[in-house]
PDB file of N, CA and C in Angstrom:
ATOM      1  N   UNK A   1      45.398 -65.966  14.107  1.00  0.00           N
ATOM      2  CA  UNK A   1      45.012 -65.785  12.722  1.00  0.00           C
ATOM      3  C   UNK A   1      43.773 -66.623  12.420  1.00  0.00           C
ATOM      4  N   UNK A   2      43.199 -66.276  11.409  1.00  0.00           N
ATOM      5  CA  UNK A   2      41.753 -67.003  11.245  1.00  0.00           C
ATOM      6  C   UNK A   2      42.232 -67.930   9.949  1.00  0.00           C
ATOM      7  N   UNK A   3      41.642 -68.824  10.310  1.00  0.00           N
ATOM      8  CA  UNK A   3      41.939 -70.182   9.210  1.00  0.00           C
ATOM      9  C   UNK A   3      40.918 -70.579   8.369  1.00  0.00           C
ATOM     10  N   UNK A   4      41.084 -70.634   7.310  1.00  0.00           N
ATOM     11  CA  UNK A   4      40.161 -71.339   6.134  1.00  0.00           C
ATOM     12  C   UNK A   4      39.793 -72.416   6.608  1.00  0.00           C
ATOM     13  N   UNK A   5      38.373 -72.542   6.626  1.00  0.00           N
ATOM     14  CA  UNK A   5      37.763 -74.364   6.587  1.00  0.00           C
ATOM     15  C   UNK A   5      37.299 -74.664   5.040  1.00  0.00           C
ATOM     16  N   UNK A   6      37.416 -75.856   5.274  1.00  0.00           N
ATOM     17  CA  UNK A   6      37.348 -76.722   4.249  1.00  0.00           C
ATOM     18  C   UNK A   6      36.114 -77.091   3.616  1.00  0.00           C
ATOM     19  N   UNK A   7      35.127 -77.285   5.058  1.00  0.00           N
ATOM     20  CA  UNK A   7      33.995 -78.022   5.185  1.00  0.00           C
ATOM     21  C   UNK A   7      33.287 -77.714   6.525  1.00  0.00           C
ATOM     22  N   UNK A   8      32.625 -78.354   7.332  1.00  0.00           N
ATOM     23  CA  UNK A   8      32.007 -78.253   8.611  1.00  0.00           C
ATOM     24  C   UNK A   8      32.215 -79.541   9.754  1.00  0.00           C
ATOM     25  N   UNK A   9      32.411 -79.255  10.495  1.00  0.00           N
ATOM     26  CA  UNK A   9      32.775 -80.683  11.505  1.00  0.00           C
ATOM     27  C   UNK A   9      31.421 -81.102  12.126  1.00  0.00           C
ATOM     28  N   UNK A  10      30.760 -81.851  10.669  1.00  0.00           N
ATOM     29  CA  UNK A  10      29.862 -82.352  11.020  1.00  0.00           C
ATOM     30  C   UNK A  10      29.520 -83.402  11.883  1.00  0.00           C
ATOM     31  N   UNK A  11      30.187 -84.494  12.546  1.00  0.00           N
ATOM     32  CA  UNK A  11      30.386 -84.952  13.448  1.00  0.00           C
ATOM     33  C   UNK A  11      29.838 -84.092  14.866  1.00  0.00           C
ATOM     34  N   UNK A  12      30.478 -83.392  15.396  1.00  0.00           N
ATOM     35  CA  UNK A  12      30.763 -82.312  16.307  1.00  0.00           C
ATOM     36  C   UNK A  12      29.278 -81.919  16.365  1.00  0.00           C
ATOM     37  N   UNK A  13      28.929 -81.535  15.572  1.00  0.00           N
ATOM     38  CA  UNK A  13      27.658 -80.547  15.970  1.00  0.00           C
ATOM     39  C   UNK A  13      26.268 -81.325  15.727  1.00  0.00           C
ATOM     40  N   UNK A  14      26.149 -82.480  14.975  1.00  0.00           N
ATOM     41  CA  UNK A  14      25.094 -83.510  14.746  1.00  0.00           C
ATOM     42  C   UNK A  14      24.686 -84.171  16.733  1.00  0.00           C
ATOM     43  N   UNK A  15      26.231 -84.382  16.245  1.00  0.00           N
ATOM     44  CA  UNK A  15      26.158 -85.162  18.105  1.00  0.00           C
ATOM     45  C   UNK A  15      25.895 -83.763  19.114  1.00  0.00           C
ATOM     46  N   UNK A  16      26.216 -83.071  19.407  1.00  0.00           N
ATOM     47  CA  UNK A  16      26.430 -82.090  20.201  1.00  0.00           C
ATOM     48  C   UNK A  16      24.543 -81.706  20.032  1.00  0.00           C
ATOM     49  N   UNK A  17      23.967 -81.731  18.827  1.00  0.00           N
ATOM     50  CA  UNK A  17      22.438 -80.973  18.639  1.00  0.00           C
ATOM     51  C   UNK A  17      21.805 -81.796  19.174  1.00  0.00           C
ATOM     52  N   UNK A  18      22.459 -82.808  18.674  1.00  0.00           N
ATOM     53  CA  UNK A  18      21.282 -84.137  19.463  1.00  0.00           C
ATOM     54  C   UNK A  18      21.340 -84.589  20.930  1.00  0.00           C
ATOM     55  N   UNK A  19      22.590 -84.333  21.680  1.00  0.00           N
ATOM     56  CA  UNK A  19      22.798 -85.328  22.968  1.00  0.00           C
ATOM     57  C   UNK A  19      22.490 -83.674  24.100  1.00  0.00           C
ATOM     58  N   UNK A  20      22.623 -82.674  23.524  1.00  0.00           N
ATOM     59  CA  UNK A  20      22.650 -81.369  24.365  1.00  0.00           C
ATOM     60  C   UNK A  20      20.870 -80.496  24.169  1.00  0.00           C
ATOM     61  N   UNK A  21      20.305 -81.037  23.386  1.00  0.00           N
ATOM     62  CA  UNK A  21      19.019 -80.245  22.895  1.00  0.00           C
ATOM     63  C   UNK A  21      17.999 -81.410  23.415  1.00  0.00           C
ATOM     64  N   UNK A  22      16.848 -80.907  24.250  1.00  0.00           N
ATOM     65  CA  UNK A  22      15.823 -81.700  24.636  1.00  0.00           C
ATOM     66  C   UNK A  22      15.289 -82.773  23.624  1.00  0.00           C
ATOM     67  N   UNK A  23      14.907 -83.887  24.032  1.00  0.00           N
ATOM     68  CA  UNK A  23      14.086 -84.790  22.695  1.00  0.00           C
ATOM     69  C   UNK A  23      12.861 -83.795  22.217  1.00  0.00           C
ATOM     70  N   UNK A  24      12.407 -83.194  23.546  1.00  0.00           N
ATOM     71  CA  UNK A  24      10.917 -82.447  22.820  1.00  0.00           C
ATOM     72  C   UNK A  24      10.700 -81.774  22.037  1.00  0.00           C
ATOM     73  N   UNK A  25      11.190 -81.929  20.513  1.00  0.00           N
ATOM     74  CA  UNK A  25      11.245 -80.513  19.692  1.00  0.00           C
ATOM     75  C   UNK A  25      10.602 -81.043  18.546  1.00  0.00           C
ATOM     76  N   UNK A  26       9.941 -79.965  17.896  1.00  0.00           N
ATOM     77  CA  UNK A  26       9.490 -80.529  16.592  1.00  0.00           C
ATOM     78  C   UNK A  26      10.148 -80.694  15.396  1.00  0.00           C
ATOM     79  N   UNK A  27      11.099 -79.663  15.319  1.00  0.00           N
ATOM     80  CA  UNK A  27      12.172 -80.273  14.307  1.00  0.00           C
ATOM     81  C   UNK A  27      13.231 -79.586  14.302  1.00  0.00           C
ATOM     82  N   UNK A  28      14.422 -80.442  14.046  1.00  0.00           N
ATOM     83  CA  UNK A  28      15.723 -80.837  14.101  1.00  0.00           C
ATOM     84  C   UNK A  28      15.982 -79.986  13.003  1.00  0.00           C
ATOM     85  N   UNK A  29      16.622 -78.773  12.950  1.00  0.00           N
ATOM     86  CA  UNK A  29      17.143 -78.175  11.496  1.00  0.00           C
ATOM     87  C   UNK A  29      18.910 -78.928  11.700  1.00  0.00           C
ATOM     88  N   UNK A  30      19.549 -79.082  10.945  1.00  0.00           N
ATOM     89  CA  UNK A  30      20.808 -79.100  10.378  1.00  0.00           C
ATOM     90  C   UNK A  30      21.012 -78.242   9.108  1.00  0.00           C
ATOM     91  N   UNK A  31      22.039 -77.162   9.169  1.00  0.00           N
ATOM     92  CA  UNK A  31      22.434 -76.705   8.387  1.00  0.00           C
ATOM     93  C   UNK A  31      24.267 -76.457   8.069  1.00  0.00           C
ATOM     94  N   UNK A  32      24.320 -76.545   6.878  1.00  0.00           N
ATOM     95  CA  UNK A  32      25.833 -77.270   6.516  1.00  0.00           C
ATOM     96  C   UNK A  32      26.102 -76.499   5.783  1.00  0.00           C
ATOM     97  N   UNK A  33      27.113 -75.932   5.612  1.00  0.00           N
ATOM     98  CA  UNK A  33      27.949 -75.193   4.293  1.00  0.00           C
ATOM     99  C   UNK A  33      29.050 -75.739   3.767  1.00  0.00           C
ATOM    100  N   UNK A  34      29.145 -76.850   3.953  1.00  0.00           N
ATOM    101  CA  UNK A  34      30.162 -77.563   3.235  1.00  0.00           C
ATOM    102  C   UNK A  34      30.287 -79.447   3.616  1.00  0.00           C
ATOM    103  N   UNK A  35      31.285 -80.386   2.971  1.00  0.00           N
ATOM    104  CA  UNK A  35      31.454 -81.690   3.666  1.00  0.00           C
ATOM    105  C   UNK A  35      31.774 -82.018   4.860  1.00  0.00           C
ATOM    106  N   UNK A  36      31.988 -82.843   4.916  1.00  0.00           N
ATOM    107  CA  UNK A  36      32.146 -83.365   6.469  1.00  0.00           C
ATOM    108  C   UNK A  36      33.891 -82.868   6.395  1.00  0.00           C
ATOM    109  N   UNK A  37      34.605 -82.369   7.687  1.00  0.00           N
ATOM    110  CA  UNK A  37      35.783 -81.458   7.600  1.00  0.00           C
ATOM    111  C   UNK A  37      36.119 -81.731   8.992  1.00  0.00           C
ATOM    112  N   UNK A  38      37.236 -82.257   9.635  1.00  0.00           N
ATOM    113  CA  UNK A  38      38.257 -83.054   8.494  1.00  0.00           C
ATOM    114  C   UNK A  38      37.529 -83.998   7.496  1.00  0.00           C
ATOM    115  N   UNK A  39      38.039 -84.627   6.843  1.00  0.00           N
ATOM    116  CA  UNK A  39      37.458 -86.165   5.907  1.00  0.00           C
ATOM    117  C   UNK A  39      38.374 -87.030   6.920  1.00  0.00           C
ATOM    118  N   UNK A  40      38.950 -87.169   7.617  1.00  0.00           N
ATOM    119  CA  UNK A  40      38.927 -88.550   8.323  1.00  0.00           C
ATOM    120  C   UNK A  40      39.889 -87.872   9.601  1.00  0.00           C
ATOM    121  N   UNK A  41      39.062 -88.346  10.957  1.00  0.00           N
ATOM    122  CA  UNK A  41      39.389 -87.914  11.852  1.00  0.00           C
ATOM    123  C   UNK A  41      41.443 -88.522  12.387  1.00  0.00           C
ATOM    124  N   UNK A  42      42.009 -88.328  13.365  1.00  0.00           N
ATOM    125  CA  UNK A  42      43.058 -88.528  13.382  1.00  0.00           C
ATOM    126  C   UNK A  42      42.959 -89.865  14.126  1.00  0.00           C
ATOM    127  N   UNK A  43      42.490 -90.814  14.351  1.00  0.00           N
ATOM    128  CA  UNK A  43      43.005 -91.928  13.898  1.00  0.00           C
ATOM    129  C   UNK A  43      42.434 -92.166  12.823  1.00  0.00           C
ATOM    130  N   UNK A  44      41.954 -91.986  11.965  1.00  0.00           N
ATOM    131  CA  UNK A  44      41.895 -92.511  10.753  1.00  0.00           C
ATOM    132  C   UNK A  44      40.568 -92.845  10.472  1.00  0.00           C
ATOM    133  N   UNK A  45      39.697 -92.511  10.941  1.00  0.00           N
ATOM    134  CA  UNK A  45      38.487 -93.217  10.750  1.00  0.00           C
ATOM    135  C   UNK A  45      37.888 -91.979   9.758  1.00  0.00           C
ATOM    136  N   UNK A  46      36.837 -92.361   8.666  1.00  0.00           N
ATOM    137  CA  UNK A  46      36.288 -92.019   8.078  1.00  0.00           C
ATOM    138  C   UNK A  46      35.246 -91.218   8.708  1.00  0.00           C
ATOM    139  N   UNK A  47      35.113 -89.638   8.550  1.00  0.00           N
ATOM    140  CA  UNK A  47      34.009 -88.666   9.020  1.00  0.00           C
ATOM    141  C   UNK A  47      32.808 -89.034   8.790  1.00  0.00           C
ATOM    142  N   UNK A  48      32.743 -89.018   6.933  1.00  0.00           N
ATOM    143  CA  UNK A  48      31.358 -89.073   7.079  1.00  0.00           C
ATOM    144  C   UNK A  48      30.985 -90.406   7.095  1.00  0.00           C
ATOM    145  N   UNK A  49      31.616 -91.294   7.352  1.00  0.00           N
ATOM    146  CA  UNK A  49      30.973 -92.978   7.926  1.00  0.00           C
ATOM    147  C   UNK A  49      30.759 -92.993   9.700  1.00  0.00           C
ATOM    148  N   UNK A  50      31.494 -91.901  10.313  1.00  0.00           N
ATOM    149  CA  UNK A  50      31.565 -92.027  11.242  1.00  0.00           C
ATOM    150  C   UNK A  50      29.889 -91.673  11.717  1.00  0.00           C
ATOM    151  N   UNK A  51      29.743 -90.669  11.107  1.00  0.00           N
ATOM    152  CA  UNK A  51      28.629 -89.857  10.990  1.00  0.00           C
ATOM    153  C   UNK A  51      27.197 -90.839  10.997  1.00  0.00           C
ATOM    154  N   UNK A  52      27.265 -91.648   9.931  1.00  0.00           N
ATOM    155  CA  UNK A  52      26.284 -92.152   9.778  1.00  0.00           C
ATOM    156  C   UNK A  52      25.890 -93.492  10.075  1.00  0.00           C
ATOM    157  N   UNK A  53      27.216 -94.454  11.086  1.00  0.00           N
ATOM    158  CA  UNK A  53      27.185 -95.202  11.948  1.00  0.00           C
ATOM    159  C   UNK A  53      26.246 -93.961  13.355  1.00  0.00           C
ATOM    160  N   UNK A  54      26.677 -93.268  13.851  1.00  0.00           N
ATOM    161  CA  UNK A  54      25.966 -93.074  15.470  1.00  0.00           C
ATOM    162  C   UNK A  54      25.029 -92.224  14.981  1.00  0.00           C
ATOM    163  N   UNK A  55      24.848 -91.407  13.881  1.00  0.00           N
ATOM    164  CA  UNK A  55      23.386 -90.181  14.592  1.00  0.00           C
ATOM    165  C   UNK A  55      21.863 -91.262  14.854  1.00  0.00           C
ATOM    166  N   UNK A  56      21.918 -92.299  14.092  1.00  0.00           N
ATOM    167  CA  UNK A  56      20.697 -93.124  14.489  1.00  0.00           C
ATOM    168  C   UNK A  56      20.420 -93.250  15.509  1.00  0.00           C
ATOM    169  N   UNK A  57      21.662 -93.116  16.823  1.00  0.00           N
ATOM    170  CA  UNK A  57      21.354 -93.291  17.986  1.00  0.00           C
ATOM    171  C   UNK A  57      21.160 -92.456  18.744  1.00  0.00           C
ATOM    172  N   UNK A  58      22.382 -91.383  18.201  1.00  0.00           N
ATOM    173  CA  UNK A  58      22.125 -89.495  19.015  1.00  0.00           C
ATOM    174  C   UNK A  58      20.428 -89.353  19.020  1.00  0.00           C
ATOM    175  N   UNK A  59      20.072 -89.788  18.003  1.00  0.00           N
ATOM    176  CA  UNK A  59      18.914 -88.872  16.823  1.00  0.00           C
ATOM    177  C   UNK A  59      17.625 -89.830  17.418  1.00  0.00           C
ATOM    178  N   UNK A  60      17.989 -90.624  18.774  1.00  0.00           N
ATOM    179  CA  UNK A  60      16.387 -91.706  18.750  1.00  0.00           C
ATOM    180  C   UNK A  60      15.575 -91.306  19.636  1.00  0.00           C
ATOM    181  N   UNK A  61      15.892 -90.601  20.271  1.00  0.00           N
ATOM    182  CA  UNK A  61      15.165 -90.044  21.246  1.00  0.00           C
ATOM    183  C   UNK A  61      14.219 -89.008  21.006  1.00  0.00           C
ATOM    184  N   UNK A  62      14.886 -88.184  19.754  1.00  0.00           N
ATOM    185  CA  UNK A  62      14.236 -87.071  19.206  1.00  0.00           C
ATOM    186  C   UNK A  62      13.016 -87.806  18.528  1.00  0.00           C
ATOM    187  N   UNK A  63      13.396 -88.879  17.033  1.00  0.00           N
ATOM    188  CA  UNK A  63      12.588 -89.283  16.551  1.00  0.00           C
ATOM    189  C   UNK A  63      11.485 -90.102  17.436  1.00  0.00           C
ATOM    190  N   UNK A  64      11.565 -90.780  18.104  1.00  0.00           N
ATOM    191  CA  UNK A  64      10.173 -91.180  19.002  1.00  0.00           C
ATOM    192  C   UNK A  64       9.665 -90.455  19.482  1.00  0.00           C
ATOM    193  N   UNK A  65      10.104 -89.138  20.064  1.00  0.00           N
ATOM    194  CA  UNK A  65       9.215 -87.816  20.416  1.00  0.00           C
ATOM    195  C   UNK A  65       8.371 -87.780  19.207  1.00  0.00           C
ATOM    196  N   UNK A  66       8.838 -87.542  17.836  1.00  0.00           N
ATOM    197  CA  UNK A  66       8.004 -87.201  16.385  1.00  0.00           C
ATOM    198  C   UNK A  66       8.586 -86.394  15.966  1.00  0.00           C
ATOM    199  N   UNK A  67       9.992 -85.940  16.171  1.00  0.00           N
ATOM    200  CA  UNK A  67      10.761 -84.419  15.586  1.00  0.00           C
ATOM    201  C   UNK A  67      11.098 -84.821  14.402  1.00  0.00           C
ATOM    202  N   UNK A  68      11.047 -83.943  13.732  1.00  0.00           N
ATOM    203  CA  UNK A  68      11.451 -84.082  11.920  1.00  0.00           C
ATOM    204  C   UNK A  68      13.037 -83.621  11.950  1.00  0.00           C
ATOM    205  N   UNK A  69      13.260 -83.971  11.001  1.00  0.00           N
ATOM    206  CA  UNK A  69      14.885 -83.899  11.020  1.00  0.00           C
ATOM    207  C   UNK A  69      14.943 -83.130   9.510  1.00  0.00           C
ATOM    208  N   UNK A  70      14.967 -81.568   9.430  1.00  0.00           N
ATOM    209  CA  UNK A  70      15.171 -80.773   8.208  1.00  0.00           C
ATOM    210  C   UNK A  70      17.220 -80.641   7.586  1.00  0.00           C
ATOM    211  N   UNK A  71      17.533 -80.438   6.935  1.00  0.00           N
ATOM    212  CA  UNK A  71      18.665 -80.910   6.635  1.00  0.00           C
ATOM    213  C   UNK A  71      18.810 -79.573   5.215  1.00  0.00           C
ATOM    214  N   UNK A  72      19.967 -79.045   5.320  1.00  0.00           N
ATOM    215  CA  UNK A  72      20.001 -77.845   4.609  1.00  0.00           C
ATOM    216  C   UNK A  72      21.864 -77.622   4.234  1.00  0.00           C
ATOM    217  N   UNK A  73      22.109 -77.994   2.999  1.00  0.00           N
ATOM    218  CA  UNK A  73      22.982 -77.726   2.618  1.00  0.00           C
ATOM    219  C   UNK A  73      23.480 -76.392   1.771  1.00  0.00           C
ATOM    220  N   UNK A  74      24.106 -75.697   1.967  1.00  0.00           N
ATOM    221  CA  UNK A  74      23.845 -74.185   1.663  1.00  0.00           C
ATOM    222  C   UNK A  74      25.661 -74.385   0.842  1.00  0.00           C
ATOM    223  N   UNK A  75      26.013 -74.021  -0.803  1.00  0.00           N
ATOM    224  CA  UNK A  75      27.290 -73.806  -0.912  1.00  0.00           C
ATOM    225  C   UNK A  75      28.473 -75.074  -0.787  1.00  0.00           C
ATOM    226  N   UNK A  76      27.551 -76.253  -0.564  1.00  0.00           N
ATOM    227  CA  UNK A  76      28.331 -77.261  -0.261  1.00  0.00           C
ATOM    228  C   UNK A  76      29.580 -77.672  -1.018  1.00  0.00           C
ATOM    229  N   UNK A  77      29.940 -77.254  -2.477  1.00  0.00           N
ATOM    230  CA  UNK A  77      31.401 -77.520  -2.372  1.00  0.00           C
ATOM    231  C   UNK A  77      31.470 -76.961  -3.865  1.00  0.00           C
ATOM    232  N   UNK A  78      32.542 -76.361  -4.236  1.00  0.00           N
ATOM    233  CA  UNK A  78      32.773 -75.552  -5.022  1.00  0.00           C
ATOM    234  C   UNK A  78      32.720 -76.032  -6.354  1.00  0.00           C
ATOM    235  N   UNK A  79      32.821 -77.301  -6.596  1.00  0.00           N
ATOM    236  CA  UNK A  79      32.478 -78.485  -7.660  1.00  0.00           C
ATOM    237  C   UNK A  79      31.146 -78.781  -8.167  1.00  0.00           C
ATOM    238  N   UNK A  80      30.078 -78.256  -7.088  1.00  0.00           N
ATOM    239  CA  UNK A  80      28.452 -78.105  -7.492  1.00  0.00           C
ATOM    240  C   UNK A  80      28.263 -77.367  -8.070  1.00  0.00           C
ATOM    241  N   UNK A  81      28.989 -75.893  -8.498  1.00  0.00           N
ATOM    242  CA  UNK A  81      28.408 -74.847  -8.854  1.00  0.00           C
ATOM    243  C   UNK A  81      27.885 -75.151 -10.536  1.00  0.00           C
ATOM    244  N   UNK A  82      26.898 -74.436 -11.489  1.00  0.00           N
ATOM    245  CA  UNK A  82      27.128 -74.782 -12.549  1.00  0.00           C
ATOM    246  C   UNK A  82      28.465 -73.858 -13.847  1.00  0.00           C
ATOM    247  N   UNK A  83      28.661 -73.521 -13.264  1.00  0.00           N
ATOM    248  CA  UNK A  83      29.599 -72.277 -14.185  1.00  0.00           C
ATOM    249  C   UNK A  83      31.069 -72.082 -13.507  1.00  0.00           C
ATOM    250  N   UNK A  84      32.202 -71.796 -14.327  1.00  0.00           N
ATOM    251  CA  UNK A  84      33.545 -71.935 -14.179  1.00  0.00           C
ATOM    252  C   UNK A  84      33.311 -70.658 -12.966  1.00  0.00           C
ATOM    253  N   UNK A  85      32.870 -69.171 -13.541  1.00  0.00           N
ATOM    254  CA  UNK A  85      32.648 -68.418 -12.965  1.00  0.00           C
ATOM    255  C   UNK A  85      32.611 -68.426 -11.510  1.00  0.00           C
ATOM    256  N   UNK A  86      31.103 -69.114 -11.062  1.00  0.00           N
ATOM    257  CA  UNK A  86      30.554 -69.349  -9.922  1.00  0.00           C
ATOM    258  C   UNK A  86      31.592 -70.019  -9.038  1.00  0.00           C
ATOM    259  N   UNK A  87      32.345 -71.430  -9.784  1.00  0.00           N
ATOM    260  CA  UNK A  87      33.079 -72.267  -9.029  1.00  0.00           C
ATOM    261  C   UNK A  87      34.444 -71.373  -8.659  1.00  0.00           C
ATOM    262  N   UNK A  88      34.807 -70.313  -9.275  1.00  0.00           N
ATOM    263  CA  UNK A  88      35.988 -69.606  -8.860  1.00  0.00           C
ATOM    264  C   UNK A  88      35.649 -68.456  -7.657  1.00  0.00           C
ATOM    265  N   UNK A  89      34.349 -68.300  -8.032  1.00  0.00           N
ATOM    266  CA  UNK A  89      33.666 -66.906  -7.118  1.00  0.00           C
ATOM    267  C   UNK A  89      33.684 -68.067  -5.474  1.00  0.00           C
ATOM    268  N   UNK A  90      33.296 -69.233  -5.656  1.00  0.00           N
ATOM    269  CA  UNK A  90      32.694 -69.859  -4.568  1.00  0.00           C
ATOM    270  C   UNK A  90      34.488 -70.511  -3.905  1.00  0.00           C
ATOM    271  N   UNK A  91      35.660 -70.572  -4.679  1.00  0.00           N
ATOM    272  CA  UNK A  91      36.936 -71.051  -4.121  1.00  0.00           C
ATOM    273  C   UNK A  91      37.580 -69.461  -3.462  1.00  0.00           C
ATOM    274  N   UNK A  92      37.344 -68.327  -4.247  1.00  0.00           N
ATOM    275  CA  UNK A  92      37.878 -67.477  -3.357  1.00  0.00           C
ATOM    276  C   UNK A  92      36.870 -66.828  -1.847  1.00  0.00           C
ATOM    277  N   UNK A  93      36.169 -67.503  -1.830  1.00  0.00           N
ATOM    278  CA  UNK A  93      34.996 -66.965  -1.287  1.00  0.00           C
ATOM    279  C   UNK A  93      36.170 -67.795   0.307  1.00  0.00           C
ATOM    280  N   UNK A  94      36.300 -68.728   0.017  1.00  0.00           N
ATOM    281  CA  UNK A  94      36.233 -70.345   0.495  1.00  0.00           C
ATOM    282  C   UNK A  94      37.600 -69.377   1.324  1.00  0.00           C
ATOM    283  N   UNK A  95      38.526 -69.486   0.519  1.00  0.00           N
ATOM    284  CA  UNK A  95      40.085 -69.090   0.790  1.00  0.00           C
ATOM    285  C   UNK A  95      39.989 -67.575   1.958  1.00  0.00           C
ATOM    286  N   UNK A  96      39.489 -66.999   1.803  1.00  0.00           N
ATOM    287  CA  UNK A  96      39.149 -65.559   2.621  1.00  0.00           C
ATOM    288  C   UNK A  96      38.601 -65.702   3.984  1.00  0.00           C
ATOM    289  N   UNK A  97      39.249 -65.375   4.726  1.00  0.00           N
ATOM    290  CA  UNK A  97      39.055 -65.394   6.329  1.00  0.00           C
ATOM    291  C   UNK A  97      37.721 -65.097   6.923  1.00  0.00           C
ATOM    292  N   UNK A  98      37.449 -65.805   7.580  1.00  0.00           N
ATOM    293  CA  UNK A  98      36.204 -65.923   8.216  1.00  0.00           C
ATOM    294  C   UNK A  98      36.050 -65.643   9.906  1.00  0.00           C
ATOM    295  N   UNK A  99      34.804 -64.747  10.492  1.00  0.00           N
ATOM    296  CA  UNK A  99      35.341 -64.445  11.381  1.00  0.00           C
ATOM    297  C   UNK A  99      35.095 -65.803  12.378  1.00  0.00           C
ATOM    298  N   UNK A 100      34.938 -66.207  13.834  1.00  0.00           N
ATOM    299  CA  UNK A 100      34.975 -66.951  14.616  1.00  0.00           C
ATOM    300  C   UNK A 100      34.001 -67.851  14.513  1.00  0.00           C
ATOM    301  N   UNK A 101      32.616 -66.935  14.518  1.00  0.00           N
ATOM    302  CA  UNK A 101      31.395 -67.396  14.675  1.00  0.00           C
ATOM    303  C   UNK A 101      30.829 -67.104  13.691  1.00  0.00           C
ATOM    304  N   UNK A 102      30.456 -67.503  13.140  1.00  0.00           N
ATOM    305  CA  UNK A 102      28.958 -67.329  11.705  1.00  0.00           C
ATOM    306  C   UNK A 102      27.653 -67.109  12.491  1.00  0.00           C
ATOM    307  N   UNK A 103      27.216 -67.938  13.662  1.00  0.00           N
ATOM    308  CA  UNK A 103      26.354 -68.158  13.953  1.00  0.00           C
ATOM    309  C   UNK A 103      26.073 -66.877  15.378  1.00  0.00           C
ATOM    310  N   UNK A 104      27.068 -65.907  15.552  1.00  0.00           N
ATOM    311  CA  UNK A 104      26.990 -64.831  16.355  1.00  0.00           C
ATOM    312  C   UNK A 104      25.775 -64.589  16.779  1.00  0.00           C
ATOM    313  N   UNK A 105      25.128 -63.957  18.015  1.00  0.00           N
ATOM    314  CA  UNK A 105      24.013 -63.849  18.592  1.00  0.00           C
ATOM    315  C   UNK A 105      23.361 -62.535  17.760  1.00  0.00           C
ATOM    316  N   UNK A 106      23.851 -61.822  17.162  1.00  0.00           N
ATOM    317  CA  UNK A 106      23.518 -61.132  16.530  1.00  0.00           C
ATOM    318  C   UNK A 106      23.126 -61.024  15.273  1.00  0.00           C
ATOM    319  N   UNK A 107      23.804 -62.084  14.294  1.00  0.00           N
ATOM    320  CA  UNK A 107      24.024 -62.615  12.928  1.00  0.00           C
ATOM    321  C   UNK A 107      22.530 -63.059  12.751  1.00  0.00           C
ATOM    322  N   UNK A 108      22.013 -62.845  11.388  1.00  0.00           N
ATOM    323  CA  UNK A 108      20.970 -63.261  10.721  1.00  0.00           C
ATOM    324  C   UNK A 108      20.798 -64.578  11.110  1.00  0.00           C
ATOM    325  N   UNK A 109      21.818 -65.227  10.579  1.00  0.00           N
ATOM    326  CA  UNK A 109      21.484 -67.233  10.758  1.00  0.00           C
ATOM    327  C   UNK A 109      21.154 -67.449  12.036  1.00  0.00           C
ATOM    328  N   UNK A 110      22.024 -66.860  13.233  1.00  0.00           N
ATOM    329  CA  UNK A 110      21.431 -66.968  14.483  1.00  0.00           C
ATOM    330  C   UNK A 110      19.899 -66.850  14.882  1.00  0.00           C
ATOM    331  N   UNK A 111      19.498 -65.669  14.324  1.00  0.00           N
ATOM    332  CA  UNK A 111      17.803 -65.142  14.498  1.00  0.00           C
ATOM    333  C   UNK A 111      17.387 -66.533  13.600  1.00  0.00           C
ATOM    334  N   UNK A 112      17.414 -66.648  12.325  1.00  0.00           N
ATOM    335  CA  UNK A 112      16.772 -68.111  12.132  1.00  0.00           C
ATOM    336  C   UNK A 112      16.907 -69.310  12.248  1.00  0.00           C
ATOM    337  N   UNK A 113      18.096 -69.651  12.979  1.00  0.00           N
ATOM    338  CA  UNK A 113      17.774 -70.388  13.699  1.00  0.00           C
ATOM    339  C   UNK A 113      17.322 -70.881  14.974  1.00  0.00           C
ATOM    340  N   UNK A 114      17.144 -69.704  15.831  1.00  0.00           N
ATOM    341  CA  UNK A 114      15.960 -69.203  16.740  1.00  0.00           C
ATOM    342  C   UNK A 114      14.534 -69.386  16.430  1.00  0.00           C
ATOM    343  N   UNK A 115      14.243 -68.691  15.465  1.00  0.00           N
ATOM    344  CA  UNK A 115      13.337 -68.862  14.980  1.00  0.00           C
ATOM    345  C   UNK A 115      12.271 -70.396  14.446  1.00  0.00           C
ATOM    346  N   UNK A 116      13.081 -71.102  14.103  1.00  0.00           N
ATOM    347  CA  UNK A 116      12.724 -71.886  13.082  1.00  0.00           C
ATOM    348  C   UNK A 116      12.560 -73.659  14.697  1.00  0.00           C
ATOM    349  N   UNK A 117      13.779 -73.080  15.801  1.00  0.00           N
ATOM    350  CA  UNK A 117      13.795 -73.831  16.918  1.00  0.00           C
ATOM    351  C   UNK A 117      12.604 -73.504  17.679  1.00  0.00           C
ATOM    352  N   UNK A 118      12.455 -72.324  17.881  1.00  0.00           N
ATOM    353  CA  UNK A 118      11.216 -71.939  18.966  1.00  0.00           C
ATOM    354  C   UNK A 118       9.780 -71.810  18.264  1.00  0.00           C
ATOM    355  N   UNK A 119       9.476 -72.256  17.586  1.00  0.00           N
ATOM    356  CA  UNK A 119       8.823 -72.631  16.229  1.00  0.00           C
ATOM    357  C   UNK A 119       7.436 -73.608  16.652  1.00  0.00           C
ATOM    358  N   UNK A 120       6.475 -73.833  17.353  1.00  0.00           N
ATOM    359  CA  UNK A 120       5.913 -74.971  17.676  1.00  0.00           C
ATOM    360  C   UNK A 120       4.527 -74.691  17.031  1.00  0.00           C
TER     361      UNK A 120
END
């Protein structure tokens, strides 16, 4: 069955972009659709502190190359919206099954973020 997320396991993929992707790039997109998910990993440690103790270090190799680090929050949490409306449109949105991959080789976001990587 496909499961509702909450947020994005930002952890996971900060480290994973940075320690698996060459330093040589010009810039670093991150894109997020929600908080850091879980909010505190299972022992207990705080996500997004976790987060922002190590990417300085994932992330140093890139920055002394000169890569920019773009950062894109898209929908981030249903409490931003400005209207009761929006915030109910954006919780059932939330609740409704999602398929595996968002980022499918075929999927729009995939092509830009192709795009925006092979980019020099």
């Amino acid at each position: 069955s496909i499961v509702p997320w909450g947020g994005t396991p930002i952890y996971q993929a900060l480290q994973r972009g940075c320690l698996e992707y060459p330093d040589e790039m010009d810039t670093f997109i991150y894109l997020s659709d929600g908080g850091p998910w879980p909010t505190f990993f299972q022992d207990g440690t705080d996500h997004g502190q976790a987060v922002l103790s190590n990417f300085p270090t994932w992330y140093a190799g890139k920055r002394a190359y000169g890569c920019k680090l773009a950062c894109f929050s898209r929908n981030a949490q249903p409490a931003g919206y400005a209207s009761a409306w929006a915030r109910t449109c954006a919780l059932r949105r939330r609740l409704q099954g999602r398929p595996p991959s968002k980022l499918h080789s075929d999927g729009i976001l995939f092509g830009l973020m192709r795009h925006f990587l092979c980019e020099r």
